[in-house]
Protein backbone atom coordinates (compact mmCIF):
# COMPACT_ATOMS: atom_id res chain seq x y z
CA UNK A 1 -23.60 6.13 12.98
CA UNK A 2 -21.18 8.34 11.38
CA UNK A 3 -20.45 9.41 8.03
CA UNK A 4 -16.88 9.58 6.53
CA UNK A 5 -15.52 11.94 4.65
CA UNK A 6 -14.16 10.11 2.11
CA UNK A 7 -12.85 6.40 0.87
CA UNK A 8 -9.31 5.20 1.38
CA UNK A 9 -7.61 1.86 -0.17
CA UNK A 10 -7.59 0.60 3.23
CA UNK A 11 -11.23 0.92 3.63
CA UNK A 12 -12.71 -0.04 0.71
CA UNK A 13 -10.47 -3.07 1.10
CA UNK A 14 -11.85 -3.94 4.97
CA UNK A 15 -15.33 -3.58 3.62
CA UNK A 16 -14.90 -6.21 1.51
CA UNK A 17 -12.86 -8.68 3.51
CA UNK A 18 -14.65 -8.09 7.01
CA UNK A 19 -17.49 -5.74 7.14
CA UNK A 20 -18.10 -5.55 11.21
CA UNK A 21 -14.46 -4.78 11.26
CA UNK A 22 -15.04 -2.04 8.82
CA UNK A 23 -18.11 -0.96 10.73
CA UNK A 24 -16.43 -0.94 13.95
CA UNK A 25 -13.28 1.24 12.69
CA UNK A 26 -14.89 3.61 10.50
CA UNK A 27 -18.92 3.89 11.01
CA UNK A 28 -19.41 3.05 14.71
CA UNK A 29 -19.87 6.51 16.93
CA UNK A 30 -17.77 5.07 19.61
CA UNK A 31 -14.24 3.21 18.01
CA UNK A 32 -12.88 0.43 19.88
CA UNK A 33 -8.94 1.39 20.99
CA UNK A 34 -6.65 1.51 18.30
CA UNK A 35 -4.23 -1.83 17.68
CA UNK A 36 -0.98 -0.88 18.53
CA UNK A 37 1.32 -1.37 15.63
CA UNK A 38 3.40 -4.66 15.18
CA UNK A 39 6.58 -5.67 14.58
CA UNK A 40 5.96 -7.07 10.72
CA UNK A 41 4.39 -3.76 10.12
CA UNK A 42 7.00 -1.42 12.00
CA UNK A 43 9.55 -2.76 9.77
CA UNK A 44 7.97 -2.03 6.87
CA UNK A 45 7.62 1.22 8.26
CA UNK A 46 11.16 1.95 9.35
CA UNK A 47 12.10 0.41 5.52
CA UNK A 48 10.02 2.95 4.17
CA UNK A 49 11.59 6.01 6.04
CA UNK A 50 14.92 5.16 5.27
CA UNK A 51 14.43 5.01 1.63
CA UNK A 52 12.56 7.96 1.14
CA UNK A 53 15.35 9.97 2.85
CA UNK A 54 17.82 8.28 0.60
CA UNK A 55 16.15 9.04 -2.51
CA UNK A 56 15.22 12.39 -1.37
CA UNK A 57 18.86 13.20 -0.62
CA UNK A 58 19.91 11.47 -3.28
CA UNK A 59 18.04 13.63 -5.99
CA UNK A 60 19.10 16.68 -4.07
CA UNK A 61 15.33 17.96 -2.62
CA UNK A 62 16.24 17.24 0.97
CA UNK A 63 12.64 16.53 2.12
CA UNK A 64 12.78 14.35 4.99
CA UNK A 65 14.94 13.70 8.38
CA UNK A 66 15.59 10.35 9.09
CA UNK A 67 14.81 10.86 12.64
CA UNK A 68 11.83 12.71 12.39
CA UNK A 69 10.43 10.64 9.75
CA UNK A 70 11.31 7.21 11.44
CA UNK A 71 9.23 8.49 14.76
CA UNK A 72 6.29 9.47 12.63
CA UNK A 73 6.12 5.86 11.04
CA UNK A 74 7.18 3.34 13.37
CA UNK A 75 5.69 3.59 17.21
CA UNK A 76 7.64 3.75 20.21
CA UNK A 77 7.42 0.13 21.23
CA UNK A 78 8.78 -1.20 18.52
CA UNK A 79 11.80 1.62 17.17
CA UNK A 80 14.71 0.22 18.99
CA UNK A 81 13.65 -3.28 16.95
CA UNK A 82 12.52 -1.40 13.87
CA UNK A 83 15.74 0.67 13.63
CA UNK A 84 17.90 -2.64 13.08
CA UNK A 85 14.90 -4.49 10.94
CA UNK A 86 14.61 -1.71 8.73
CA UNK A 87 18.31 -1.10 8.17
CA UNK A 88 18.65 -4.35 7.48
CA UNK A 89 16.05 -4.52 4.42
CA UNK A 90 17.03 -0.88 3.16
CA UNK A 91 20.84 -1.83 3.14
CA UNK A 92 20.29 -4.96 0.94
CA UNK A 93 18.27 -2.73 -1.06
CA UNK A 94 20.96 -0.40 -1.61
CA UNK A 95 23.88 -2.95 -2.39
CA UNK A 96 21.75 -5.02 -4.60
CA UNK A 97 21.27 -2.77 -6.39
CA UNK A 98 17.48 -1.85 -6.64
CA UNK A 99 17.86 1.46 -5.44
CA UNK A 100 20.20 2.67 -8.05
CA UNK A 101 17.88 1.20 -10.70
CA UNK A 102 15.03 3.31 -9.14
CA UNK A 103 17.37 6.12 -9.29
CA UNK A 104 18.02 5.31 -12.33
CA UNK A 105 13.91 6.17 -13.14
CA UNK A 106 13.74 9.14 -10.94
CA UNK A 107 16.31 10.87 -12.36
CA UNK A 108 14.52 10.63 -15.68
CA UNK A 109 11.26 12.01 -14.40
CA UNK A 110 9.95 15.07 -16.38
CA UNK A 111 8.54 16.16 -13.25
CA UNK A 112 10.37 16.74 -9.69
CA UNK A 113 9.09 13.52 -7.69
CA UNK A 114 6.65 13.44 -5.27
CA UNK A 115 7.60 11.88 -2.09
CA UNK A 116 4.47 10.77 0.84
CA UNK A 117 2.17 13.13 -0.03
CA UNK A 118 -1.78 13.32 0.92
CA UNK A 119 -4.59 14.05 -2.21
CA UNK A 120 -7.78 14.09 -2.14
CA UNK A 121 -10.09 13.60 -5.26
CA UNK A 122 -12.29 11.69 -7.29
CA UNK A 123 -12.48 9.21 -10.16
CA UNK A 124 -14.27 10.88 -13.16
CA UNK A 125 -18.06 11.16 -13.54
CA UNK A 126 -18.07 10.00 -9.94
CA UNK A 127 -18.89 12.08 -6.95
CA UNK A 128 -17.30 9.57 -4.27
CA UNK A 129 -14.82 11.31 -2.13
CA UNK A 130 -11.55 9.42 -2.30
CA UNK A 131 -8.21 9.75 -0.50
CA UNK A 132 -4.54 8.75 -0.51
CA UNK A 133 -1.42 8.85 0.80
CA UNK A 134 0.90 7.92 -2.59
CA UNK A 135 4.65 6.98 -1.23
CA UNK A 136 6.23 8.22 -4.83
CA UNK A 137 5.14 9.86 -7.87
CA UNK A 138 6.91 10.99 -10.96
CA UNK A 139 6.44 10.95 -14.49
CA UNK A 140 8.42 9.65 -17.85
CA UNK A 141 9.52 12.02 -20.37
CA UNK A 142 6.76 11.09 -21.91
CA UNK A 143 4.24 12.29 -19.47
CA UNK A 144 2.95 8.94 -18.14
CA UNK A 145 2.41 9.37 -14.61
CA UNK A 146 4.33 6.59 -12.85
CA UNK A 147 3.13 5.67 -8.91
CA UNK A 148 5.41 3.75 -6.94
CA UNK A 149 5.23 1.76 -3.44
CA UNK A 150 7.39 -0.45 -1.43
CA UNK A 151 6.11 -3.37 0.55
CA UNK A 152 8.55 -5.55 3.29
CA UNK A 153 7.48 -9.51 3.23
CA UNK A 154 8.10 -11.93 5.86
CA UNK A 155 10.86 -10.35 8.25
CA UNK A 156 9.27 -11.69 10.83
CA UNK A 157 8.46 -15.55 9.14
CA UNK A 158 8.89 -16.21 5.79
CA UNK A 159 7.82 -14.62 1.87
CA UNK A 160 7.96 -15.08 -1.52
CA UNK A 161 8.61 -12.51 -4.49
CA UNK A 162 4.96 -12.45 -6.19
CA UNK A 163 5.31 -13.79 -9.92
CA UNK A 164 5.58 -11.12 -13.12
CA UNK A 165 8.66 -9.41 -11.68
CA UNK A 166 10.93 -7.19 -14.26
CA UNK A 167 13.64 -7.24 -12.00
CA UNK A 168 14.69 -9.92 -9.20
CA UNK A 169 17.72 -9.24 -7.14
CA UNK A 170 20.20 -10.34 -6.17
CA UNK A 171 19.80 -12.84 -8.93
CA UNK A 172 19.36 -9.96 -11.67
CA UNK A 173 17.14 -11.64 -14.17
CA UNK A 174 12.94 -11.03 -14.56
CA UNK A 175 10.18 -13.74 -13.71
CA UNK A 176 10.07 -16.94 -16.26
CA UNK A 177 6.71 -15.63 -17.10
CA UNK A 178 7.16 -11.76 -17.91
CA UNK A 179 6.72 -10.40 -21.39
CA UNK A 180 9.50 -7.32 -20.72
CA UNK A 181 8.82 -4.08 -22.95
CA UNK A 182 11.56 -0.89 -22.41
CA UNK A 183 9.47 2.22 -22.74
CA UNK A 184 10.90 5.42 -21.52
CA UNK A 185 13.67 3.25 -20.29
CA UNK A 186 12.14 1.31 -17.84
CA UNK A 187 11.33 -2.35 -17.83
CA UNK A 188 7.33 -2.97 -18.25
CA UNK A 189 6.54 -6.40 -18.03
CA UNK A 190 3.10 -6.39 -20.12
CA UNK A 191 1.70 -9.56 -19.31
CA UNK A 192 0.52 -9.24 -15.85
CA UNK A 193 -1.55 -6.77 -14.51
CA UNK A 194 -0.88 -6.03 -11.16
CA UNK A 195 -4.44 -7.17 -10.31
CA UNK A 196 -2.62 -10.51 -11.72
CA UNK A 197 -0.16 -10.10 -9.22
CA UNK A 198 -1.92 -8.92 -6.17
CA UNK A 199 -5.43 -7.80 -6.28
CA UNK A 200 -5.02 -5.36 -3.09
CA UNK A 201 -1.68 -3.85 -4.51
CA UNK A 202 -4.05 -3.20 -7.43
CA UNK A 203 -6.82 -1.21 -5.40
CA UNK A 204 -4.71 0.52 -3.71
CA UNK A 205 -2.10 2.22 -6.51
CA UNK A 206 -5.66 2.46 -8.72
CA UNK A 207 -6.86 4.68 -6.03
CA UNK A 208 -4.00 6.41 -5.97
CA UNK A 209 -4.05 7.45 -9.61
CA UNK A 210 -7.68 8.47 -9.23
CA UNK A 211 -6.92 11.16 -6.17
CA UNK A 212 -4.06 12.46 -8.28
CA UNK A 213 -6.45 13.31 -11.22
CA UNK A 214 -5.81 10.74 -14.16
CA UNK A 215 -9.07 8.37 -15.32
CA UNK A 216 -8.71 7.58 -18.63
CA UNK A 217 -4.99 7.11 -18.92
CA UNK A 218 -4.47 4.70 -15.83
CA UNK A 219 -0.28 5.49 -14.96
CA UNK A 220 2.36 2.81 -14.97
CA UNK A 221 2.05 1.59 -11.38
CA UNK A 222 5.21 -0.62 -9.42
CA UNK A 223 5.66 -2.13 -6.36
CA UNK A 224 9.33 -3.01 -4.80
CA UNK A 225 8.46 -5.78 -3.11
CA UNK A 226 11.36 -7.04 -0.63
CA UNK A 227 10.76 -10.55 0.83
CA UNK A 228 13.00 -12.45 3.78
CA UNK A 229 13.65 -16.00 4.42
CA UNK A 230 12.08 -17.95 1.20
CA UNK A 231 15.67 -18.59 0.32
CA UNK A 232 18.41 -19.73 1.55
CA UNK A 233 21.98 -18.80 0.97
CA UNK A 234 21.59 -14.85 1.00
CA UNK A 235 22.82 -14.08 4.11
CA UNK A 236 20.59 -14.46 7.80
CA UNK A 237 17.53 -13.07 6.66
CA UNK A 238 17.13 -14.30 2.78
CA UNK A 239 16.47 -10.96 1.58
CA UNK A 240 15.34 -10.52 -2.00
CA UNK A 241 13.93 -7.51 -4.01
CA UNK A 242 11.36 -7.80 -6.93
CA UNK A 243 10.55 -5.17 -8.89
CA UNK A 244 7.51 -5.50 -10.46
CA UNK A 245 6.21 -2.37 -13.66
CA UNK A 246 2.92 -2.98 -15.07
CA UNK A 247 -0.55 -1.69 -15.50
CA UNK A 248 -3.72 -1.92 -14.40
CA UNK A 249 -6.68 -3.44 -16.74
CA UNK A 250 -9.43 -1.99 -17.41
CA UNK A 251 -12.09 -4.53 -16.64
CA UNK A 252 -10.40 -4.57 -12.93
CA UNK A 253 -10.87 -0.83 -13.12
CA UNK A 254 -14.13 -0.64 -13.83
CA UNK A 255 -15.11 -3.34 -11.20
CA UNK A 256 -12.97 -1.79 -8.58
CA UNK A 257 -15.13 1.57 -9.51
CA UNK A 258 -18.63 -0.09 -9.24
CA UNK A 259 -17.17 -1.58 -5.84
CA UNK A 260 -16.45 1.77 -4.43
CA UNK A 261 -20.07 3.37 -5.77
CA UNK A 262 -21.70 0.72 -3.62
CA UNK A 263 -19.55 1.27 -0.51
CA UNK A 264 -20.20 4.65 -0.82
CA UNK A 265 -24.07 3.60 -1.09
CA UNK A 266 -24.29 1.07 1.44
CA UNK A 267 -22.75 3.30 4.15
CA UNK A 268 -25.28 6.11 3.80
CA UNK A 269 -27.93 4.32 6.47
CA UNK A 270 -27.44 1.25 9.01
CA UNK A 271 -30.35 -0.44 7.01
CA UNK A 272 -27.85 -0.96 3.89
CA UNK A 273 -24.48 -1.16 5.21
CA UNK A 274 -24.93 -5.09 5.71
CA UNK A 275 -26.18 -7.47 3.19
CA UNK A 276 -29.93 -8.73 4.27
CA UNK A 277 -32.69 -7.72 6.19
CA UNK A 278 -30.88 -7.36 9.81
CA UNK A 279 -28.02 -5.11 8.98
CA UNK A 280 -29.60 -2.55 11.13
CA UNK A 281 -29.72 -5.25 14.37
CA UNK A 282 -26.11 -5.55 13.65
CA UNK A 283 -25.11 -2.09 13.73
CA UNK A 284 -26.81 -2.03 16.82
CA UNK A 285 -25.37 -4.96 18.37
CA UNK A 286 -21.58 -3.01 16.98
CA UNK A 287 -22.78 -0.08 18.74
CA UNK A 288 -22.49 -1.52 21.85
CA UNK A 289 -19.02 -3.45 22.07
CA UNK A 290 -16.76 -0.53 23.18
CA UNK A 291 -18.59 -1.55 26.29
CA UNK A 292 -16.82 -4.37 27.12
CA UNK A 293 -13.62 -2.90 27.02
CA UNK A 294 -11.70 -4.03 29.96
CA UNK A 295 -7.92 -3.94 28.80
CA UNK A 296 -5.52 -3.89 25.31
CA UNK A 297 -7.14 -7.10 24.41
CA UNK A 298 -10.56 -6.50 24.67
CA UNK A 299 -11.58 -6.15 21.09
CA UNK A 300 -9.63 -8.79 19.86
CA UNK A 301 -11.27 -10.89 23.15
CA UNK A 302 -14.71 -10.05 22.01
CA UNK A 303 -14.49 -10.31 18.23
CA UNK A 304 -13.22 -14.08 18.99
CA UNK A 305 -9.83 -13.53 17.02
């Protein structure tokens, strides 16, 4: 069995929600083949390299080129697809007028942003190794670190905007439910948590503001969340963009922490890493499934999904 190195979002997340999966993809000492990636999440991908190079040339730093980026992100099945898909989300993004509202924030930051960066750390008092891959980071003028990520919704079927949005476009108004605070000019809606919102948007950006160093004072977290098709009348592909600014609670925190101490625990011997007296049997039984590889769709053949 190996060891990892550290603790991402992504796997403390699997290890909850399907632990042979987890197993398989992080622990076992011979991985199954790799999935390739799929449309829904290519065009997330292509999203997210155009608006990074947007923002990036926008605020004059010049980081990224669109090219290059784009072919890191999206695989090469999919990037004549992606390129369109993509476009399509970032240029409703643009006209809507989300962008210049997160310009609007950048351009305020006391700090030069941060734009997909790698960090390695740990939460305080804790000697679990974490990692992250943050896609934005900047701070107010009032040094509150501020983390940032976009997620792309139902391109390929159908999503909805998740509730406790400050900002809803094109419609321009906040969710019925928000309780909207300006602080360092920006919108804060601070009745939802974004563990009220979603619970793995939570883990994740919670993570993130552990690698980059800050325990006690958890940073304003948001999540650009652009959805297609829940709507109708907004052109082919019913694109919408919430904007969700909020916080993280506490209690969450300190539940997502003990979480993470017990992965970290459990993964140390194949007697702990499952639940109950067989877990080493089913390590064992993992151990031997790259075995029945015969073609792309072998795992998913022999993991019955």
């Amino acid at each position: 069995m190996r060891t990892p190195k550290y603790l991402s979002p992504t796997s403390v997340m699997k290890f909850y929600k399907d632990r042979e999966e987890y197993y398989l993809n992080y622990l076992a000492d011979t991985r199954p083949p790799r999935f390739p990636q799929t449309q829904p999440m290519s065009v997330g991908s292509a999203f997210d390299a155009y608006i990074k190079c947007y923002l990036s040339d926008h605020l004059g730093l010049n980081l990224f080129k669109i090219d290059e980026l784009f072919e890191q992100q999206v695989e090469e099945q999919n990037r004549d697809w992606a390129r369109i898909a993509g476009k399509t989300c970032f240029d409703v993004y643009v006209e809507c007028g989300a962008a210049a509202m997160l310009v609007t924030e950048l351009e305020a930051s006391s700090i030069e942003p941060r734009f997909e960066f790698t960090v390695e750390g740990v939460r305080g008092g804790s000697v679990v190794p974490l990692l992250g891959k943050p896609d934005l980071s900047y701070q107010t003028k009032s040094g509150k670190t501020v983390i940032i990520d976009w997620k792309v919704n139902g391109y390929c079927s159908k999503a909805s905007p998740r509730k406790g949005y400050v900002r809803i476009f094109p419609e321009g108004n906040h969710h019925k439910d928000a309780l909207i605070e300006i602080k360092d000019n920006m919108a804060i809606n601070v009745y939802h948590n974004l563990e009220d919102v979603n619970v793995d948007w939570a883990t994740q950006l919670a993570i993130y503001g552990w690698v980059l160093g800050i325990d006690d004072d958890m940073p304003l977290v948001g999540i650009d969340q652009i959805t297609c098709g829940a709507k109708k009348g907004l052109g082919e592909k019913g694109i919408r963009v919430a904007m969700h600014r909020c916080y993280i609670g506490d209690e969450f925190l300190k539940d997502l922490a003990d979480k993470i101490e017990h992965v970290w625990e459990a993964i140390k011997s194949v007697d702990t890493v499952f639940d109950g007296p067989d877990s080493a049997e089913i390590c064992a039984r993992l151990d031997t499934y790259h075995l029945a590889f015969k073609g792309d769709d072998g795992f998913a053949a022999i993991m019955g999904r």
